[in-house]
PDB file of N, CA and C in Angstrom:
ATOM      1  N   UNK A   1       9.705  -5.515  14.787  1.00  0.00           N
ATOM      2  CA  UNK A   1       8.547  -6.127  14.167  1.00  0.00           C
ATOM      3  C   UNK A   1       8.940  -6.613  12.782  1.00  0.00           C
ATOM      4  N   UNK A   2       8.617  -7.610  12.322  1.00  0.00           N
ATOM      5  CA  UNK A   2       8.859  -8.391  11.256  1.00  0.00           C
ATOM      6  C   UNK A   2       7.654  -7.905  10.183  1.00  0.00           C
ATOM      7  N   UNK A   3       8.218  -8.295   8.907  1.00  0.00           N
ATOM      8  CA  UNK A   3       7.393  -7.783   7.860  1.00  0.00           C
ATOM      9  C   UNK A   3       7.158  -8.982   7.058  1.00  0.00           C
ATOM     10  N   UNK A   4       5.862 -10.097   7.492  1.00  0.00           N
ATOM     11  CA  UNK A   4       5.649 -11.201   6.571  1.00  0.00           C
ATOM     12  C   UNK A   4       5.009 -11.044   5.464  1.00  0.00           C
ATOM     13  N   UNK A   5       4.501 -11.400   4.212  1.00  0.00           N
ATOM     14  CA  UNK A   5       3.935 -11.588   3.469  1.00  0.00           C
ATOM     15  C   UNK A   5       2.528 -10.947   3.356  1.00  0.00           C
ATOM     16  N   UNK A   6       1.893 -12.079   4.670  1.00  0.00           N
ATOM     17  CA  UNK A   6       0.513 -11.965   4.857  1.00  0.00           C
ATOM     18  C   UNK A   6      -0.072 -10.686   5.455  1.00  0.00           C
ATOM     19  N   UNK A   7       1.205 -10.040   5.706  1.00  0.00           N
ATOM     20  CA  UNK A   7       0.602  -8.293   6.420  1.00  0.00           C
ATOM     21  C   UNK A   7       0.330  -7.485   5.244  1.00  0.00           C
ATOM     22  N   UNK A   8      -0.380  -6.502   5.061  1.00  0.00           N
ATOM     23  CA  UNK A   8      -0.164  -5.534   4.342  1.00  0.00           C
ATOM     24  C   UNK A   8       1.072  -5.106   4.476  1.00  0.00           C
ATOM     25  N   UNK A   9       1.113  -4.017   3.066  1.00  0.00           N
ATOM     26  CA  UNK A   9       2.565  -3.750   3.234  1.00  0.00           C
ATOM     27  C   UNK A   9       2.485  -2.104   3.451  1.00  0.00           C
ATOM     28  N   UNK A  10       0.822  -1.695   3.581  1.00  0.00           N
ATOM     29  CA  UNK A  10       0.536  -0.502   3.849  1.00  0.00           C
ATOM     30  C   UNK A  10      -0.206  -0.009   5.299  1.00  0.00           C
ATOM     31  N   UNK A  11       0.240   0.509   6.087  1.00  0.00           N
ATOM     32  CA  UNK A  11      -0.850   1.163   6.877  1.00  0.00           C
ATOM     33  C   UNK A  11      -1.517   1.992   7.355  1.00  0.00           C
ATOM     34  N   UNK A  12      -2.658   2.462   7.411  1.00  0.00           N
ATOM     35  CA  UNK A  12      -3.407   3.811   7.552  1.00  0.00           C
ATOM     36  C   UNK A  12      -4.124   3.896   8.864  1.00  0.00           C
ATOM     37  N   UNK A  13      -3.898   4.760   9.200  1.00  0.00           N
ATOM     38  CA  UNK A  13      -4.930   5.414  10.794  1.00  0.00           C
ATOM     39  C   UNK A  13      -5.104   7.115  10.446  1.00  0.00           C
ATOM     40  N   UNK A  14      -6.619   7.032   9.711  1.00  0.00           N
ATOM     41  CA  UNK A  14      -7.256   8.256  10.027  1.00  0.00           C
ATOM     42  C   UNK A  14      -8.316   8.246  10.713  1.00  0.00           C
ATOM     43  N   UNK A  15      -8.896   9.500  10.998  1.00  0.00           N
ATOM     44  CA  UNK A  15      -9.937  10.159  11.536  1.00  0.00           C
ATOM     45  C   UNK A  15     -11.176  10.645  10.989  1.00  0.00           C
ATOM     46  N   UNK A  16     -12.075   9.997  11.171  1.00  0.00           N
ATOM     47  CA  UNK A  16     -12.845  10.540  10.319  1.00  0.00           C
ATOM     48  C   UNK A  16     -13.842  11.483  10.881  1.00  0.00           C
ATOM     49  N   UNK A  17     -13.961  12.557  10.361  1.00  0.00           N
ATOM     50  CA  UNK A  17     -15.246  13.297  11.603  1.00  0.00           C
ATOM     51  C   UNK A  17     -16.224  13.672  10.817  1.00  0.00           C
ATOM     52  N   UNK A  18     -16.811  12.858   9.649  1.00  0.00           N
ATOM     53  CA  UNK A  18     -18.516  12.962   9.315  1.00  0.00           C
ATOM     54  C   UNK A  18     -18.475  11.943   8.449  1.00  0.00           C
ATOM     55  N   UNK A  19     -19.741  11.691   8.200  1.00  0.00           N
ATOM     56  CA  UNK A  19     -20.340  10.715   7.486  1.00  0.00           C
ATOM     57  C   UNK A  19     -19.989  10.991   5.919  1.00  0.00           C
ATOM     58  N   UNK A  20     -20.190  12.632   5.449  1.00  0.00           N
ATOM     59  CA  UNK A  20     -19.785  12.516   4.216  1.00  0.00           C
ATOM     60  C   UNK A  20     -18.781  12.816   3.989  1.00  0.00           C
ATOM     61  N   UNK A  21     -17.602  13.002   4.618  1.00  0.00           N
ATOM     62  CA  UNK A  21     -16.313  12.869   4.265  1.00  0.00           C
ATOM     63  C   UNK A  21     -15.991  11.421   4.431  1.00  0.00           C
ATOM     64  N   UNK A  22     -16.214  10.503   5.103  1.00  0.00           N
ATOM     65  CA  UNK A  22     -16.498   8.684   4.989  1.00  0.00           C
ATOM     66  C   UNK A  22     -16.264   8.166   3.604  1.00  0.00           C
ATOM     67  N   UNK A  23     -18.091   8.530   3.193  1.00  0.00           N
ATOM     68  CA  UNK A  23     -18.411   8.045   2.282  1.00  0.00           C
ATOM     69  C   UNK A  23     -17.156   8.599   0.972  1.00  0.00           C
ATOM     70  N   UNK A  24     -16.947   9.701   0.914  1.00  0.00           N
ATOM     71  CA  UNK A  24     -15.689  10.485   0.187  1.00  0.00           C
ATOM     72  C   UNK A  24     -14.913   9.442  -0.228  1.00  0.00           C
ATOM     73  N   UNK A  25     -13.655   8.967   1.235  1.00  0.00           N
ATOM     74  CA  UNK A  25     -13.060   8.625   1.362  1.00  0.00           C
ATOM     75  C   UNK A  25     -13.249   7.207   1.213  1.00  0.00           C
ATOM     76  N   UNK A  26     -14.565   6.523   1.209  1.00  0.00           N
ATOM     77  CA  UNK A  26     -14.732   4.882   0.661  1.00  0.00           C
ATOM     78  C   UNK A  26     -14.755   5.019  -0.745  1.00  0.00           C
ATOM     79  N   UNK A  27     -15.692   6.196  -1.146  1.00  0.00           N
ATOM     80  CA  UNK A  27     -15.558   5.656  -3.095  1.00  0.00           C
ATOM     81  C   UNK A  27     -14.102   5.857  -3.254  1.00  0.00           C
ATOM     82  N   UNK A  28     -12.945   7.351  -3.227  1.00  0.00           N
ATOM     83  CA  UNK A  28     -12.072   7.114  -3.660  1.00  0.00           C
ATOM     84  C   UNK A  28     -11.245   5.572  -3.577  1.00  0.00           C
ATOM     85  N   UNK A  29     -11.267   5.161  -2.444  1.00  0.00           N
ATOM     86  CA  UNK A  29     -10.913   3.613  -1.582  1.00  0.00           C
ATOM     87  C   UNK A  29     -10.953   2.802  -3.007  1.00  0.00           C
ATOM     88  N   UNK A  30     -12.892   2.786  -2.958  1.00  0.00           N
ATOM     89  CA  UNK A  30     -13.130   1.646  -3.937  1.00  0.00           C
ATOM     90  C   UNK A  30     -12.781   1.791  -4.954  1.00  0.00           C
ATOM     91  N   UNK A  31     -12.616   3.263  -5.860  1.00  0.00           N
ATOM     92  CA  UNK A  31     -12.308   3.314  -7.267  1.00  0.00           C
ATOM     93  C   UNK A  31     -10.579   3.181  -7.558  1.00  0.00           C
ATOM     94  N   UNK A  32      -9.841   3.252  -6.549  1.00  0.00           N
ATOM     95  CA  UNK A  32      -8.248   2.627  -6.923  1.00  0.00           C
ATOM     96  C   UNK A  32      -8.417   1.014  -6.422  1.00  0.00           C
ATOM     97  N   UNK A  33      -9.426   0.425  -5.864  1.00  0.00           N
ATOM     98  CA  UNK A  33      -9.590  -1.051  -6.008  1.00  0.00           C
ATOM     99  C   UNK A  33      -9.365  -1.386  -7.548  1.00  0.00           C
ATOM    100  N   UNK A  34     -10.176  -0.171  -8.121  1.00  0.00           N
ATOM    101  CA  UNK A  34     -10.413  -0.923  -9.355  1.00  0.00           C
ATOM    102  C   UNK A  34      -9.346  -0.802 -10.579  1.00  0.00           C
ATOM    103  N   UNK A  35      -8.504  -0.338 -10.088  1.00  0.00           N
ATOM    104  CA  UNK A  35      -7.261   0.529 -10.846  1.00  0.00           C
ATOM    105  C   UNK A  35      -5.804  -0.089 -10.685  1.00  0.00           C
ATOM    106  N   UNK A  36      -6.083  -1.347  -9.233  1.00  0.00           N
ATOM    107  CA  UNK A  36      -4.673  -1.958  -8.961  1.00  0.00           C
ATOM    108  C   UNK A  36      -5.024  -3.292  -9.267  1.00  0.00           C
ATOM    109  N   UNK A  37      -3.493  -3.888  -9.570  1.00  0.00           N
ATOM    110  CA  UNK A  37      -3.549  -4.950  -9.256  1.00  0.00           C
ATOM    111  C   UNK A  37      -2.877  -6.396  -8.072  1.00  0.00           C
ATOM    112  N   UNK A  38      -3.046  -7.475  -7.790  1.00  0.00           N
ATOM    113  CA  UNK A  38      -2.689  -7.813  -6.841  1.00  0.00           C
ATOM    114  C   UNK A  38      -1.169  -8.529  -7.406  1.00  0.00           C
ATOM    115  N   UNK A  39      -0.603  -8.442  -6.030  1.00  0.00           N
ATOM    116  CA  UNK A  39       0.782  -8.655  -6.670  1.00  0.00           C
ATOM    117  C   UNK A  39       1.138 -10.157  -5.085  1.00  0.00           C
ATOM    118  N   UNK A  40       1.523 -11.090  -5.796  1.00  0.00           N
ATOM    119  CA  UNK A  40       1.666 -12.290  -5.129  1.00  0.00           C
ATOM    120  C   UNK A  40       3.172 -12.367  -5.158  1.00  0.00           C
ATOM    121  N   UNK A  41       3.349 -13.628  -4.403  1.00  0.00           N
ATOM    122  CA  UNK A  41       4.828 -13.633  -4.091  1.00  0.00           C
ATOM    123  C   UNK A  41       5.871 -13.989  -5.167  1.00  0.00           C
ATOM    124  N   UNK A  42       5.473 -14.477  -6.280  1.00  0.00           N
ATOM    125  CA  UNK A  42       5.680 -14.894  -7.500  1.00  0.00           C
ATOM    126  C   UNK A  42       6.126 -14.061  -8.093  1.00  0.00           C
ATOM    127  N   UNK A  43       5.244 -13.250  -8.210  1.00  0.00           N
ATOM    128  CA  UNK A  43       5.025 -11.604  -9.233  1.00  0.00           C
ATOM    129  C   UNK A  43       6.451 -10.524  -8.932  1.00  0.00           C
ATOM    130  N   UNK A  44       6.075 -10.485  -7.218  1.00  0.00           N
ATOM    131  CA  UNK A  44       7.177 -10.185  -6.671  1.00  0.00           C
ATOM    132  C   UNK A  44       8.869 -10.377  -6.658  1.00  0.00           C
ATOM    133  N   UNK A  45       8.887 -11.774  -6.766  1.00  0.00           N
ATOM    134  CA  UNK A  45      10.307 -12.274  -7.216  1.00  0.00           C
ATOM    135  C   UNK A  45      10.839 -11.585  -8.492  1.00  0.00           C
ATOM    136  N   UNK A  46       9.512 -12.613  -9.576  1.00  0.00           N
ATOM    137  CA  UNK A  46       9.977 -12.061 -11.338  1.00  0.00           C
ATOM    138  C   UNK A  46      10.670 -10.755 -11.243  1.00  0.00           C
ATOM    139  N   UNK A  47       9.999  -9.501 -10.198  1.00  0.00           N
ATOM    140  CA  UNK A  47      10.357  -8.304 -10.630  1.00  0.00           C
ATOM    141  C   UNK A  47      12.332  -8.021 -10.519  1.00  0.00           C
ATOM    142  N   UNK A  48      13.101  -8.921  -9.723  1.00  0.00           N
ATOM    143  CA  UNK A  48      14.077  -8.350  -9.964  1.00  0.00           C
ATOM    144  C   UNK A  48      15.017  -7.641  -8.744  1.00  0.00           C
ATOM    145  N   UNK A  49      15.745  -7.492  -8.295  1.00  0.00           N
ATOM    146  CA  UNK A  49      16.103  -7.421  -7.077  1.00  0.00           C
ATOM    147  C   UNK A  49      16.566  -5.656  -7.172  1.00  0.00           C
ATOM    148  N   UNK A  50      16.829  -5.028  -8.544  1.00  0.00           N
ATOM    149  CA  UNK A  50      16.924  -3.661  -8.063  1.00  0.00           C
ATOM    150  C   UNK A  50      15.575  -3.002  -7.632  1.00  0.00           C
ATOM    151  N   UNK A  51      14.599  -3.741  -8.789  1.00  0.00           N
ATOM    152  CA  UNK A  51      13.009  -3.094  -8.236  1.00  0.00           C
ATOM    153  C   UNK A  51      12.751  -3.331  -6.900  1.00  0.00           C
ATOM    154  N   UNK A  52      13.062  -5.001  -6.291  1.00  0.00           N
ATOM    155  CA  UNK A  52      12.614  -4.960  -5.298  1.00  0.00           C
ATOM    156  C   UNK A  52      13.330  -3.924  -3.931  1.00  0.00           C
ATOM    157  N   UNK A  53      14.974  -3.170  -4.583  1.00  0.00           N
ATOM    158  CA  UNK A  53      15.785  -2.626  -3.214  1.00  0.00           C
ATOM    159  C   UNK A  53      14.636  -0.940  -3.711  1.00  0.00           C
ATOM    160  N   UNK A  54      14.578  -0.670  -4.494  1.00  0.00           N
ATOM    161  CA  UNK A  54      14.032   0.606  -4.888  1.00  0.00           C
ATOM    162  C   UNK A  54      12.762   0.741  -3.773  1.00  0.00           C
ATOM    163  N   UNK A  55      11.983  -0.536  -3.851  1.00  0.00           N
ATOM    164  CA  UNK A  55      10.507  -0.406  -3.507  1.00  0.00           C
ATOM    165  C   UNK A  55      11.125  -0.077  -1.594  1.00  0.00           C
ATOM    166  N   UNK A  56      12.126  -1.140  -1.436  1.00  0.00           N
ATOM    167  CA  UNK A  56      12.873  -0.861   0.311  1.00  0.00           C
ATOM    168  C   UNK A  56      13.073   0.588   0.350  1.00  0.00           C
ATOM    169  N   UNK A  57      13.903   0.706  -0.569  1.00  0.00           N
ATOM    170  CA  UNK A  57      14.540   1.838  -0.082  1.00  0.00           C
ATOM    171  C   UNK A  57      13.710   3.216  -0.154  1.00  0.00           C
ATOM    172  N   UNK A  58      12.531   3.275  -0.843  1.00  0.00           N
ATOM    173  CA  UNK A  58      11.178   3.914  -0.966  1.00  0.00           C
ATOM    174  C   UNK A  58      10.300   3.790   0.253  1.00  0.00           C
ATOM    175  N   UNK A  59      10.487   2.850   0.591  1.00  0.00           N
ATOM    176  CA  UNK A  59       9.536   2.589   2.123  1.00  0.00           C
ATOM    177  C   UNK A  59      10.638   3.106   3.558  1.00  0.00           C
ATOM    178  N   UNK A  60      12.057   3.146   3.261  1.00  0.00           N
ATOM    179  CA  UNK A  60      12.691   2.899   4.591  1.00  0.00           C
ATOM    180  C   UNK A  60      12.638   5.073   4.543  1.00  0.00           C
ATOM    181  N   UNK A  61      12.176   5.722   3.050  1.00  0.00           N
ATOM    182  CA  UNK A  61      12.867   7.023   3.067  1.00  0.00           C
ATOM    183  C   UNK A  61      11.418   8.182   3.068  1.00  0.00           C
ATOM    184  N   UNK A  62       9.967   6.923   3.339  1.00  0.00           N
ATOM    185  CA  UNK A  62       8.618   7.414   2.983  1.00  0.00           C
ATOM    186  C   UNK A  62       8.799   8.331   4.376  1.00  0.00           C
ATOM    187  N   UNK A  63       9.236   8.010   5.330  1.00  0.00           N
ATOM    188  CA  UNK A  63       8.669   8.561   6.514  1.00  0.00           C
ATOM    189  C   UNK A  63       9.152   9.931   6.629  1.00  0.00           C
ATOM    190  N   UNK A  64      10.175  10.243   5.758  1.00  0.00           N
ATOM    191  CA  UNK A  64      11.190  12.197   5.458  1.00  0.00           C
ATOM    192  C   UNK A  64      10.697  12.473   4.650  1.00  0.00           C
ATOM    193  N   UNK A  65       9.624  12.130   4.097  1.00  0.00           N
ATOM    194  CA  UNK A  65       8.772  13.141   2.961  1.00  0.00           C
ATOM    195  C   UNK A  65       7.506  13.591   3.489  1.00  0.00           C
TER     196      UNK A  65
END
């Protein structure tokens, strides 16, 4: 599977089993909406090619933690 642009670069599958653990889990959601910012393909370049092997090599080593 290929990793374009337009995908997230994150993905989540939980479970949710009540309404107020939901709602929990939407404000935290919404309140790091408000805390990030968006990063375009531009942004991405500027950063630099060790940041960008760090961020790889952070994603290829997420799955042994």
């Amino acid at each position: 599977m290929s990793n374009s642009l337009s995908q997230p670069l994150v993905n989540l599958l939980i479970v949710i089993y009540g309404p107020n653990f939901a709602k929990q889990l939407e404000k935290v959601y919404l309140n790091d909406l408000t805390e990030c910012d968006e990063l375009n393909y531009e942004d991405w370049i500027k950063q630099g090619i060790l940041k960008r092997l760090s961020y790889a090599l952070a994603r290829l080593i997420s799955s042994f933690l």
